[in-house]
C-alpha atoms as a PDB file:
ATOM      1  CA  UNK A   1      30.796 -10.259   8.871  1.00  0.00           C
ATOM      2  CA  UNK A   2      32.069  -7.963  11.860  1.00  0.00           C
ATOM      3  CA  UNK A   3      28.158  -7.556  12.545  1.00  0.00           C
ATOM      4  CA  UNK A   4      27.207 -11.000  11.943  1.00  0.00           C
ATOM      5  CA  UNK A   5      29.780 -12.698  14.994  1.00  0.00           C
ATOM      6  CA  UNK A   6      28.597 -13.862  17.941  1.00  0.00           C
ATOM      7  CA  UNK A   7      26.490 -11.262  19.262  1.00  0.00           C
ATOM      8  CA  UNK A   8      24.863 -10.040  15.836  1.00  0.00           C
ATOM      9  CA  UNK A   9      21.247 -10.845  16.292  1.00  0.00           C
ATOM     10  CA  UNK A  10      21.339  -9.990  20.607  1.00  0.00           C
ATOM     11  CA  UNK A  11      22.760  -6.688  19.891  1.00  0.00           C
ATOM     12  CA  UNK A  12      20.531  -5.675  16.986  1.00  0.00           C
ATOM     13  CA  UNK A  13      17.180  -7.660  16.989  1.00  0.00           C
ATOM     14  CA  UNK A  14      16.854  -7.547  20.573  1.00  0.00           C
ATOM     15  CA  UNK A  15      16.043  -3.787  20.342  1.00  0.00           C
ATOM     16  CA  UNK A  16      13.504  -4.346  17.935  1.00  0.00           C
ATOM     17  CA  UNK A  17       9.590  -3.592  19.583  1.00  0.00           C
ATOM     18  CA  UNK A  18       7.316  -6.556  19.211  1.00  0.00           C
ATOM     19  CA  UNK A  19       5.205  -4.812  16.533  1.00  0.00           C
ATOM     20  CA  UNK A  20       7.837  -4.423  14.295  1.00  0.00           C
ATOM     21  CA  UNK A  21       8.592  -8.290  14.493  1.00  0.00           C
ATOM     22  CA  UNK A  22       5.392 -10.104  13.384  1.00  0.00           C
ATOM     23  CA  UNK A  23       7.885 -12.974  13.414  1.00  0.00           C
ATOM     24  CA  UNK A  24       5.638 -15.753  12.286  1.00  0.00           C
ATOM     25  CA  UNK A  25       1.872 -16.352  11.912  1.00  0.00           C
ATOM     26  CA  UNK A  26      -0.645 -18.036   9.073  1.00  0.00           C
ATOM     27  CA  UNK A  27      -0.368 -14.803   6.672  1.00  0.00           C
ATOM     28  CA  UNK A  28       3.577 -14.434   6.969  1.00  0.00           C
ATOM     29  CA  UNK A  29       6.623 -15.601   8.164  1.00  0.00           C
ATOM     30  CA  UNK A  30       9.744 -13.110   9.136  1.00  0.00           C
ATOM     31  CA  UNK A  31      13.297 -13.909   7.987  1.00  0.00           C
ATOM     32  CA  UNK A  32      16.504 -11.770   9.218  1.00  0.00           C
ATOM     33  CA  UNK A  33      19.084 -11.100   6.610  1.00  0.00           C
ATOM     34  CA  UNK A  34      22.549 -10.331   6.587  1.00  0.00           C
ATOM     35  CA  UNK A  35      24.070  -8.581   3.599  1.00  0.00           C
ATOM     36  CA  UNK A  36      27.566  -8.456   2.628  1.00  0.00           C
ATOM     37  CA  UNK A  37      28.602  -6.446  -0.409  1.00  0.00           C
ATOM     38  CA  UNK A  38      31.491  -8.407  -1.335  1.00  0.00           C
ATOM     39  CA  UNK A  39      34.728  -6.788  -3.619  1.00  0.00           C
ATOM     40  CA  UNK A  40      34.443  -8.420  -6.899  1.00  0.00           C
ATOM     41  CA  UNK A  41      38.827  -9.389  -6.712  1.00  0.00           C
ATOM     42  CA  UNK A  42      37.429 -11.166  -3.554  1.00  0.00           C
ATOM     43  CA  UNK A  43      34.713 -13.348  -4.466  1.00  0.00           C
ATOM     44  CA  UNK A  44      36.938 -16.611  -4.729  1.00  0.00           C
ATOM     45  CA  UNK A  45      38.186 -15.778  -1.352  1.00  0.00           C
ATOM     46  CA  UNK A  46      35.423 -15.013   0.637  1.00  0.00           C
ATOM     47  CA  UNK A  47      33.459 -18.286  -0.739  1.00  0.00           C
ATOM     48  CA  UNK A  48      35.909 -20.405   0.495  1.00  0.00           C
ATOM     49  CA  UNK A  49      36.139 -18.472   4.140  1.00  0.00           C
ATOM     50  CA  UNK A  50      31.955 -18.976   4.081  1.00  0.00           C
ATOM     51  CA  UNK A  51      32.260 -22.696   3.264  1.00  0.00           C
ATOM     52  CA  UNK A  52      34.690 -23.012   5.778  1.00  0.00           C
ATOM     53  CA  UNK A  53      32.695 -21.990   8.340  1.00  0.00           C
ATOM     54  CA  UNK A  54      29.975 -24.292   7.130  1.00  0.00           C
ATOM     55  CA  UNK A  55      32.545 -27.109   7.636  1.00  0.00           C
ATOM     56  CA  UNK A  56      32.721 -26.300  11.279  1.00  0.00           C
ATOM     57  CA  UNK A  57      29.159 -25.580  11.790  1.00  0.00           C
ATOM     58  CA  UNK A  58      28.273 -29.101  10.336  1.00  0.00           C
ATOM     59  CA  UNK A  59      31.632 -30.734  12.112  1.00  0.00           C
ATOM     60  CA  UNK A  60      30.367 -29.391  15.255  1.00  0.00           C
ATOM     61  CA  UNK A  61      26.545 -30.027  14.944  1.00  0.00           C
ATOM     62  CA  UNK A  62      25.765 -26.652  15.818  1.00  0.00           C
ATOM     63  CA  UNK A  63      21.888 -26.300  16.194  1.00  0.00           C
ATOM     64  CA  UNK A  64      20.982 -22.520  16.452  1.00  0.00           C
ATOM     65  CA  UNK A  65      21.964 -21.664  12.809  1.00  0.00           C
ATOM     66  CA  UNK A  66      19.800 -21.801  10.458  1.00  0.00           C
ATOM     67  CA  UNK A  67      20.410 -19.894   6.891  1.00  0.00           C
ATOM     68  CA  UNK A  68      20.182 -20.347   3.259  1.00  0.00           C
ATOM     69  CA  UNK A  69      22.188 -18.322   1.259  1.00  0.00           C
ATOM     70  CA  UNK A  70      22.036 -16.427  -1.884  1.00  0.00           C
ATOM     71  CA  UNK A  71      24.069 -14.520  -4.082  1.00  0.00           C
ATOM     72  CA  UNK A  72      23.153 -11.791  -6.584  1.00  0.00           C
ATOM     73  CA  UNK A  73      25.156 -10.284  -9.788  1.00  0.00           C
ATOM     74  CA  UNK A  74      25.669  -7.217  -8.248  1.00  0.00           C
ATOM     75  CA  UNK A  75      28.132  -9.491  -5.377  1.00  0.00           C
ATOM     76  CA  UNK A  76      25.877  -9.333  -2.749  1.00  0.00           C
ATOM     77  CA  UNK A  77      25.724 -12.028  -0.734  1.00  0.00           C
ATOM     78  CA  UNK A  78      22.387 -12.833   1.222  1.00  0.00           C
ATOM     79  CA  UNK A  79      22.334 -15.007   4.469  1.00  0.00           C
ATOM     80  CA  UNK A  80      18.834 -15.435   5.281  1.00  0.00           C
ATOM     81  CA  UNK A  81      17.355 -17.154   8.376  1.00  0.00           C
ATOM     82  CA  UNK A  82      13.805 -17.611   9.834  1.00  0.00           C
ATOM     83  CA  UNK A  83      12.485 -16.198  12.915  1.00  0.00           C
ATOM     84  CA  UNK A  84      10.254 -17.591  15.190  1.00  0.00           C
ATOM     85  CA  UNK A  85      10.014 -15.659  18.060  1.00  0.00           C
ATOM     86  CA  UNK A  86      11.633 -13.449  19.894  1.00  0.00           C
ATOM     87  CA  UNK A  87      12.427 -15.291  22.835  1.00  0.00           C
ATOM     88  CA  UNK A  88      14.942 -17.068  19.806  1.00  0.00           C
ATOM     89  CA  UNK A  89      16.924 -14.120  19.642  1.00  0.00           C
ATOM     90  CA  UNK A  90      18.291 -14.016  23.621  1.00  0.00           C
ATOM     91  CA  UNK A  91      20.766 -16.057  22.998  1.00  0.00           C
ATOM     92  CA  UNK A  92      24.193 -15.034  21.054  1.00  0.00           C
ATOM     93  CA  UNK A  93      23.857 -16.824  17.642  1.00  0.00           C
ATOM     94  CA  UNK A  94      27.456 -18.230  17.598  1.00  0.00           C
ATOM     95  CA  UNK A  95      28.188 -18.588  21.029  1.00  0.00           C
ATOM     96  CA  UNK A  96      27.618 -22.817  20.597  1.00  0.00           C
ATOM     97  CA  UNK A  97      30.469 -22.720  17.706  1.00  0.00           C
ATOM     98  CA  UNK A  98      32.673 -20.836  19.508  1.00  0.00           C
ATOM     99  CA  UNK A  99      32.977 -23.141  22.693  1.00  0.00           C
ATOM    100  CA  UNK A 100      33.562 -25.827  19.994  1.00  0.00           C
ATOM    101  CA  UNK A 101      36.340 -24.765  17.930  1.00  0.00           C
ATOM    102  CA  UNK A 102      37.703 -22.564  20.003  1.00  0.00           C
ATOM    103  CA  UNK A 103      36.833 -18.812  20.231  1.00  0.00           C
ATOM    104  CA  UNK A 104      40.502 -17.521  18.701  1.00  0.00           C
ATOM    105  CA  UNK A 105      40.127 -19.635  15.597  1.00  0.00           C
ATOM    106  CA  UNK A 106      36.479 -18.483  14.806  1.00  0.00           C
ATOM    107  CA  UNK A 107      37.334 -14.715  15.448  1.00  0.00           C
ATOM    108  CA  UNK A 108      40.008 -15.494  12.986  1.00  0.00           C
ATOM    109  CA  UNK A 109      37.896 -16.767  10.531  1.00  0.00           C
ATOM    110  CA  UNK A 110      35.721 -13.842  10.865  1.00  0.00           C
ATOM    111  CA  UNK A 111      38.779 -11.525  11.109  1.00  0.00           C
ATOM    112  CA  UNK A 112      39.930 -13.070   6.894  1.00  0.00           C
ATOM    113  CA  UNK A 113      36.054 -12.607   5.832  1.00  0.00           C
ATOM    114  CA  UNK A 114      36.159  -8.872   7.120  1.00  0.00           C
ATOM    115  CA  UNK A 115      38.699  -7.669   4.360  1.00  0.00           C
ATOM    116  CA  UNK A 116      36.370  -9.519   1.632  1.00  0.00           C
ATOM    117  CA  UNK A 117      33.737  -6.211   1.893  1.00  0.00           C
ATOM    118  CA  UNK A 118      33.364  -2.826   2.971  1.00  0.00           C
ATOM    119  CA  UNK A 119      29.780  -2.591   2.849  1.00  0.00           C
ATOM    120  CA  UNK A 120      27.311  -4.913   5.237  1.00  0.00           C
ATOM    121  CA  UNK A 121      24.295  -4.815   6.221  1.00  0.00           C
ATOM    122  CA  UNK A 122      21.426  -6.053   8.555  1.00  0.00           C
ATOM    123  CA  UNK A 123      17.818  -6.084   8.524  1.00  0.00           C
ATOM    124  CA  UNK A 124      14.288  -8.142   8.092  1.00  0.00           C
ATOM    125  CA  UNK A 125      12.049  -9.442   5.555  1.00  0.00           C
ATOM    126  CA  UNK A 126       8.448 -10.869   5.778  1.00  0.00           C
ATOM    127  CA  UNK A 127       7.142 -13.379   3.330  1.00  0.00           C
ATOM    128  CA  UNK A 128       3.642 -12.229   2.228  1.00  0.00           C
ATOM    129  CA  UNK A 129       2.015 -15.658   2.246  1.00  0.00           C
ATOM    130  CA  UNK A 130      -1.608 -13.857   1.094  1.00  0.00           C
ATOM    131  CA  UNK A 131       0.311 -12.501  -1.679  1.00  0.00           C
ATOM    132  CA  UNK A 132       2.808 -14.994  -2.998  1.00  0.00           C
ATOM    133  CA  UNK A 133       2.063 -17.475  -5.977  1.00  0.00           C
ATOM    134  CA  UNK A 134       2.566 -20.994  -5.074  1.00  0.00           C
ATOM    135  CA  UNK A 135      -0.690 -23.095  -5.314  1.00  0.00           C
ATOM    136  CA  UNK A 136       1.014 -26.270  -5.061  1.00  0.00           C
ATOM    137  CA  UNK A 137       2.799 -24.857  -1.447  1.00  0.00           C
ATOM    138  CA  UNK A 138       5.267 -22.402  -0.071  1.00  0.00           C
ATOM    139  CA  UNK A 139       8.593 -23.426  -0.726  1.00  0.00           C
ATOM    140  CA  UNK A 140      12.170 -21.072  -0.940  1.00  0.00           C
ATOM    141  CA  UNK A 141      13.836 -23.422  -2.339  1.00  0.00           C
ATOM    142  CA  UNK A 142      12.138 -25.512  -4.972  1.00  0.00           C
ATOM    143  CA  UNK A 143      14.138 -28.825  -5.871  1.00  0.00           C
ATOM    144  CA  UNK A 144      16.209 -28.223  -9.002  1.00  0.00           C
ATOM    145  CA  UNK A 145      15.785 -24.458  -9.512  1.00  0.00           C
ATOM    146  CA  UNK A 146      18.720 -22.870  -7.655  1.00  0.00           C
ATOM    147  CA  UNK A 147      18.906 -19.309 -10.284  1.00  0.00           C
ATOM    148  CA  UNK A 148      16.618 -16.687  -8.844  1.00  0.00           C
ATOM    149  CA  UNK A 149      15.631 -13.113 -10.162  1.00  0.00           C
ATOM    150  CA  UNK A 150      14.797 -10.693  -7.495  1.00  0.00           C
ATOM    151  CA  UNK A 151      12.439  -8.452  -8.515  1.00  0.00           C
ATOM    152  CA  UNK A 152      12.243  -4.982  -6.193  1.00  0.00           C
ATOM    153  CA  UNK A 153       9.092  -2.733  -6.360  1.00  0.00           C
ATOM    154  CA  UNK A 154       9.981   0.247  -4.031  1.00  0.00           C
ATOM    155  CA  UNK A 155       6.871   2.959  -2.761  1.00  0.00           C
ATOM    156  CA  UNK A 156       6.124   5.330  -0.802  1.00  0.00           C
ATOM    157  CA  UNK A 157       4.357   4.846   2.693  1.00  0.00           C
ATOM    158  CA  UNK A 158       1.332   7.162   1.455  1.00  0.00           C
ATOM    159  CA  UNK A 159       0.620   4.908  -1.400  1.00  0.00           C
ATOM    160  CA  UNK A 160       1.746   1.333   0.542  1.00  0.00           C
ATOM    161  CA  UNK A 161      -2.207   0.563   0.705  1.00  0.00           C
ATOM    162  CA  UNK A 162      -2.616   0.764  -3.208  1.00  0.00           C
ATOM    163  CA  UNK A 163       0.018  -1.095  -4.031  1.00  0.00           C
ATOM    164  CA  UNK A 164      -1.053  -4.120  -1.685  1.00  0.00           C
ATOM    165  CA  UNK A 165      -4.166  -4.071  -3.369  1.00  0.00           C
ATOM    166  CA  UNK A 166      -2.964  -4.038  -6.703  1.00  0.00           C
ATOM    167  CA  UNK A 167      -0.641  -6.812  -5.920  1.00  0.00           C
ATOM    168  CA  UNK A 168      -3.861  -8.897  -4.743  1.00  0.00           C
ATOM    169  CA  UNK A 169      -5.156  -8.043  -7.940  1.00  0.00           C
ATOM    170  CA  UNK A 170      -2.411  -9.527  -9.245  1.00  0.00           C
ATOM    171  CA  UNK A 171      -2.135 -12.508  -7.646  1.00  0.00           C
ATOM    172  CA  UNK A 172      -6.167 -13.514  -8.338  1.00  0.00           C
ATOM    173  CA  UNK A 173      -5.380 -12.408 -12.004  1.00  0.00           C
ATOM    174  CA  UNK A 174      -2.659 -15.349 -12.021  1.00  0.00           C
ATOM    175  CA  UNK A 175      -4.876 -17.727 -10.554  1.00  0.00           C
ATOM    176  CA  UNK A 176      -8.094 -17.262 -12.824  1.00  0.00           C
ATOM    177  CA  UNK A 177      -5.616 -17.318 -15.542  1.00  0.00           C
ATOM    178  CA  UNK A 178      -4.225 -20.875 -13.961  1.00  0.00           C
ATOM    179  CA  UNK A 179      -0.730 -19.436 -14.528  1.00  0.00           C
ATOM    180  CA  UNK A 180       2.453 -22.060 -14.041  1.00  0.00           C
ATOM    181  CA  UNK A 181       4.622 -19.159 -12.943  1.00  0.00           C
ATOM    182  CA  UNK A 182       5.103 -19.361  -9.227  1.00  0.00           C
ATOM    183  CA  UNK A 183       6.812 -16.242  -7.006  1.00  0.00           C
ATOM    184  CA  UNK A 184       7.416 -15.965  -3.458  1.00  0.00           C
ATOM    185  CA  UNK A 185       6.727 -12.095  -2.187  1.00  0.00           C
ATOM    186  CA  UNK A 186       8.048 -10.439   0.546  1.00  0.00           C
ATOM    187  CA  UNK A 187       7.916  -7.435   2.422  1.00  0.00           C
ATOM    188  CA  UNK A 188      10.442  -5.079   3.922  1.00  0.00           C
ATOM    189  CA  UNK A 189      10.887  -4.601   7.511  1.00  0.00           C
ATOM    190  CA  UNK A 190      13.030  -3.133  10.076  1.00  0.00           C
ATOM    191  CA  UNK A 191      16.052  -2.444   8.958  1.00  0.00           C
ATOM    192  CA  UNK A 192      15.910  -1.929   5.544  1.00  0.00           C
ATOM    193  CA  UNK A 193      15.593   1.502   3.621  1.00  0.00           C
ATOM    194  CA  UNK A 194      12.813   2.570   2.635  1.00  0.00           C
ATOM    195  CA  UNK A 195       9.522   0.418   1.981  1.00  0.00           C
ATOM    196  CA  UNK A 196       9.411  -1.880  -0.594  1.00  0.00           C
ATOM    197  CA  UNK A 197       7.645  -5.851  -2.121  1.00  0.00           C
ATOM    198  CA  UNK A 198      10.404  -8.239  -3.439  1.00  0.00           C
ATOM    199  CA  UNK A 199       9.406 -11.350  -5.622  1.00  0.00           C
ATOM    200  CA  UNK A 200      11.483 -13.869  -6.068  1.00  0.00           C
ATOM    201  CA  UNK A 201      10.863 -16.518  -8.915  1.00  0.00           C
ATOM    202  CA  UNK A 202      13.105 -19.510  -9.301  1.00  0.00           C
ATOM    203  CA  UNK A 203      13.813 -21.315 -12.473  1.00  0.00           C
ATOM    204  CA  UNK A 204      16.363 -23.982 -13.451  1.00  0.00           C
ATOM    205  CA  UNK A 205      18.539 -20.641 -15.329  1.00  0.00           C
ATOM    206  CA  UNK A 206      18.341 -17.919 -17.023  1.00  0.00           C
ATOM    207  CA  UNK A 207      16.971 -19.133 -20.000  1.00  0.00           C
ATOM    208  CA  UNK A 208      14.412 -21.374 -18.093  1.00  0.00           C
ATOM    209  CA  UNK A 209      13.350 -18.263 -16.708  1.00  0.00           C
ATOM    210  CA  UNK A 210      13.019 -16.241 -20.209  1.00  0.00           C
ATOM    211  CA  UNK A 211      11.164 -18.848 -20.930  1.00  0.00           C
ATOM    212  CA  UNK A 212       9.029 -19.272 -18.333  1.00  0.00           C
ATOM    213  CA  UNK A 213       8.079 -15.709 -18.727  1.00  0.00           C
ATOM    214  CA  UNK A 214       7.784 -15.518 -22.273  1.00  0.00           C
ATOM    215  CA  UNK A 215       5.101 -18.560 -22.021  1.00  0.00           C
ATOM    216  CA  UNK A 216       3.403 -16.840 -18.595  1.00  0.00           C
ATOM    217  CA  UNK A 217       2.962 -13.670 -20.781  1.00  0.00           C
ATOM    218  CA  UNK A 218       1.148 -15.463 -24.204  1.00  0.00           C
ATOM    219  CA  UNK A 219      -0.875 -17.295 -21.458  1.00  0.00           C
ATOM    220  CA  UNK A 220      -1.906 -14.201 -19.503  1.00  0.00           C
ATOM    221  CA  UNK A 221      -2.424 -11.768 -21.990  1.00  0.00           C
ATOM    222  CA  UNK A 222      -3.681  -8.259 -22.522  1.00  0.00           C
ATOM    223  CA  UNK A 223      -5.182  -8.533 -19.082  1.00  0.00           C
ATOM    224  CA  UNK A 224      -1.726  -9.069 -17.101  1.00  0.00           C
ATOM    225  CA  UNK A 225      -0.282  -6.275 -19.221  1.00  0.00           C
ATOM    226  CA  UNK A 226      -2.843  -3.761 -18.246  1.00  0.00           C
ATOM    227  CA  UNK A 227      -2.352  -5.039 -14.450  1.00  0.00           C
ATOM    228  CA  UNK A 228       1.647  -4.894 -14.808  1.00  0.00           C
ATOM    229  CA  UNK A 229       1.298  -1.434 -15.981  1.00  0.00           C
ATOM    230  CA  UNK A 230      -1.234  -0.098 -13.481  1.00  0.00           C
ATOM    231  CA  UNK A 231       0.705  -1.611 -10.712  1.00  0.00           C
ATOM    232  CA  UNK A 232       3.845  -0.025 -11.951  1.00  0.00           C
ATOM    233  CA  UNK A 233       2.544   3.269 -12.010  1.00  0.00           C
ATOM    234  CA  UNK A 234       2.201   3.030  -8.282  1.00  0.00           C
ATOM    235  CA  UNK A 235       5.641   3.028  -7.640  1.00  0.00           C
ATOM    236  CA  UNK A 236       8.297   5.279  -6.946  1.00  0.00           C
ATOM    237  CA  UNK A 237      11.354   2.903  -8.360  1.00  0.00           C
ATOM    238  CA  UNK A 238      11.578  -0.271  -9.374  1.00  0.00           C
ATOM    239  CA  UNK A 239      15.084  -2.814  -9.674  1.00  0.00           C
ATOM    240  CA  UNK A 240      15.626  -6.415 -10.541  1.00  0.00           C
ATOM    241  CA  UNK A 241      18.869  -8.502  -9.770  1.00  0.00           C
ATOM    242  CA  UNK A 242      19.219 -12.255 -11.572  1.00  0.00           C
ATOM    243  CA  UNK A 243      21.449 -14.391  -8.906  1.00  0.00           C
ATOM    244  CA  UNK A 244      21.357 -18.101  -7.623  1.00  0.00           C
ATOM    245  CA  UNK A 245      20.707 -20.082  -4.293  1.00  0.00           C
ATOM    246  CA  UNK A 246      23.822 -20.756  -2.564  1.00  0.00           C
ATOM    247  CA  UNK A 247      23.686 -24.780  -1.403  1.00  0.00           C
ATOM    248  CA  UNK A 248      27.058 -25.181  -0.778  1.00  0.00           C
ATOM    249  CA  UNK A 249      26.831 -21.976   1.260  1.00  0.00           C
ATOM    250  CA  UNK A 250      23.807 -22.512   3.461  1.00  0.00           C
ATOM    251  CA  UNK A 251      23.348 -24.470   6.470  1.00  0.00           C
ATOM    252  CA  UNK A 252      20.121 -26.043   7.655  1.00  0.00           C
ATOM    253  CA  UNK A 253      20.872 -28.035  11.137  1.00  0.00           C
ATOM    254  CA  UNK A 254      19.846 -31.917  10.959  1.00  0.00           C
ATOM    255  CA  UNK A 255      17.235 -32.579  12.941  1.00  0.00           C
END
């Protein structure tokens, strides 16, 4: 995580203009993510260097960290924290944990992670609260459904206003169809390449999620076919990644 130490999000968010940032309002919420593209022959490795650094974050209380954490087939591991507002991201994210265990031991910590990866990466994500699927609430983490499938729809900036409004179209289809499958959408940002939506849906596993589709497709019918389609033709590439929520990874501070 060379990019991810203690001066990850003042040296890279703090360039980021306001308008860019729409960090948190009633229609969406902004997340930064760090990527790390881990070598598969150093998975086992890198987990326990991540959970390690959990142990110290919750030894030492440490308050200004705040990231769940999931991980995708592909090895890709995704450390995902809200932001509120900019004024949050003055301050060097891991300067608190380094006065506490001593700077020399959390470089070193860093230093072992580093040779887990050669690839990393940086960037933001909004979730689309207009456009995600949750009528009982918004929630990233429902209780008891830790597998995820990611779901990207990539487009082009010239067509980014038909595919929001197909993707409303969507979403109203679902609810006049009172559909049980729930998906959180978000949106890229700065940082990432290229423009595209991202919906998440959780199940219990894979085959609670087959499921879950199989029974969401009977229920919506020729009408949510003819949508899919429509919306797919809108697009210039689309990808989808099955992958699970992280717990023993993550760290929320207690409040």
């Amino acid at each position: 995580m060379k990019t991810f130490k203690i001066q990850l999000l003042f040296v890279l968010l703090f360039i980021i203009p306001i308008s860019a940032l729409q960090a948190q309002d009633d229609d969406s919420q902004a997340y930064w993510v760090h990527e790390d593209v881990v070598k598969p022959s150093m998975v086992g490795e890198y987990e326990n260097i991540v959970k390690e650094l959990v142990e110290n974050l919750k030894k030492h209380e440490i308050q200004e960290v705040n990231m769940i954490v999931a991980n995708m087939d592909d090895q890709r591991y995704l450390y995902v924290g809200p932001i509120a507002n900019m004024a949050q991201l003055d301050n060097p994210y891991f300067a608190t944990l380094a006065k506490k265990m001593g700077a020399d031991k959390m470089e070193a910590l860093f230093d072992k992670m580093d040779k887990c990866y050669d690839i990393e990466q940086n960037y933001v994500i909004h979730l689309d609260n207009n456009l995600s699927y949750m009528p009982s609430g918004i929630t990233q983490t429902p209780e008891g459904q830790d597998y995820r499938k990611f779901h990207y729809y990539h487009y082009t900036p010239g067509n980014r206003a038909i595919v929001k409004e197909k993707l409303l179209a969507i979403k109203n289809l679902f609810a006049s169809k009172g559909s049980k499958l729930n998906y959180r959408l978000y949106r890229s940002g700065f940082g990432t390449r290229g423009e595209f939506y991202m919906v998440a849906i959780a199940a219990k596993d894979a085959l609670d999620y087959a499921s879950k589709i199989a029974e969401n497709n009977e229920l919506m019918g020729e009408d949510w076919r003819n949508a899919y389609n429509d919306f797919m033709g809108s697009l210039g590439k689309y990808e989808s990644f099955g992958g699970g929520m992280r717990p023993d990874m993550a760290y929320i501070p207690e409040e």
